[in-house]
Protein backbone atom coordinates (compact mmCIF):
# COMPACT_ATOMS: atom_id res chain seq x y z
CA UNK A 1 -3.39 23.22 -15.66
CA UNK A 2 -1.91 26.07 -13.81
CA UNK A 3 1.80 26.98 -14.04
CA UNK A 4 4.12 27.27 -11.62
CA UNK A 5 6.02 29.68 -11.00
CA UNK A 6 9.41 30.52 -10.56
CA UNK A 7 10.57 30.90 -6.60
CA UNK A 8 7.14 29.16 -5.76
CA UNK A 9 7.31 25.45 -3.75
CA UNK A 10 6.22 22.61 -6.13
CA UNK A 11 3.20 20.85 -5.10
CA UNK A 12 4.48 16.72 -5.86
CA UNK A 13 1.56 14.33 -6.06
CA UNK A 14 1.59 11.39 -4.63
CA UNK A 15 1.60 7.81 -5.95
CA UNK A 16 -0.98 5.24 -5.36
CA UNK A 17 -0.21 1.96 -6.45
CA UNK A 18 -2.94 -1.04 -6.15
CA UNK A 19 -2.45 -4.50 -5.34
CA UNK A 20 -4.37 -7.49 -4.93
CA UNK A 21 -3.66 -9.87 -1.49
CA UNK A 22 -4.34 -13.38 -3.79
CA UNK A 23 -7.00 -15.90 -2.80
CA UNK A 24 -5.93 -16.77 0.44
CA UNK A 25 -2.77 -16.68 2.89
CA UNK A 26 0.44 -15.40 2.86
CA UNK A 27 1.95 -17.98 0.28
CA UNK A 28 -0.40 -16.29 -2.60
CA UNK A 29 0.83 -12.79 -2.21
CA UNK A 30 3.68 -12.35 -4.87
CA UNK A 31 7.19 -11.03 -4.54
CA UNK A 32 6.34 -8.17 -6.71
CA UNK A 33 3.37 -7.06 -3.97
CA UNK A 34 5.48 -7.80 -1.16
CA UNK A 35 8.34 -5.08 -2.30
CA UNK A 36 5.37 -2.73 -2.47
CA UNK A 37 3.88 -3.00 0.54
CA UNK A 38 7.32 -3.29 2.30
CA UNK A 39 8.51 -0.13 0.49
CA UNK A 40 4.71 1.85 1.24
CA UNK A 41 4.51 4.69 3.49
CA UNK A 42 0.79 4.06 3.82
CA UNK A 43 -0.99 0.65 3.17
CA UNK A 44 -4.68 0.79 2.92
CA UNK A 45 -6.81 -2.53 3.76
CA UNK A 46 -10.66 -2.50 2.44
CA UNK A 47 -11.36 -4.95 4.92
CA UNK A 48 -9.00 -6.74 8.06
CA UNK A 49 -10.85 -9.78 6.98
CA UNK A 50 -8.56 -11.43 4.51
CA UNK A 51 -6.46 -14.41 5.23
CA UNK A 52 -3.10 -12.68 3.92
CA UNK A 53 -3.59 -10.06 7.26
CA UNK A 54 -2.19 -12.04 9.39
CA UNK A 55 0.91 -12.42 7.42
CA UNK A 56 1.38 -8.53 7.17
CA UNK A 57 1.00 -8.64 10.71
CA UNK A 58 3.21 -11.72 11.37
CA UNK A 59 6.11 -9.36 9.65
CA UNK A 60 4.85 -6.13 11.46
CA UNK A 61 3.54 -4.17 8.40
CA UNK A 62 1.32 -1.46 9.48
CA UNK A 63 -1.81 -0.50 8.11
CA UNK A 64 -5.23 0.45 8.10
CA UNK A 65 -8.67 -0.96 7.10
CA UNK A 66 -11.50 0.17 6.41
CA UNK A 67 -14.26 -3.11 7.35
């Protein structure tokens, strides 16, 4: 790994943080995934068709898919 020096800007990685939707609507995602997607600056669908969309939607999350 390279070292960095003094006086130079820091290069911060970012954080990517996986969650699942559950089974089916908006009642199976859990209060732990909720925070997360509430608090992400980016949200990252594989596909739009999931039944918990329209609940992301419903509560104006952004975000974009890929099917």
């Amino acid at each position: 790994m390279g070292k960095i020096e003094e006086g130079k800007d820091e290069k911060v990685m970012g954080n990517i943080q996986v969650v699942g939707l559950g089974p089916a609507g908006e009642k199976f995602i859990n209060l732990h995934t909720w925070h997360i997607l509430n608090d992400a600056e980016q949200i990252c669908l594989r596909t739009k068709m999931h039944p918990a969309v329209e609940a992301l939607e419903k509560k104006n999350i952004n975000f974009i898919n890929y099917r």
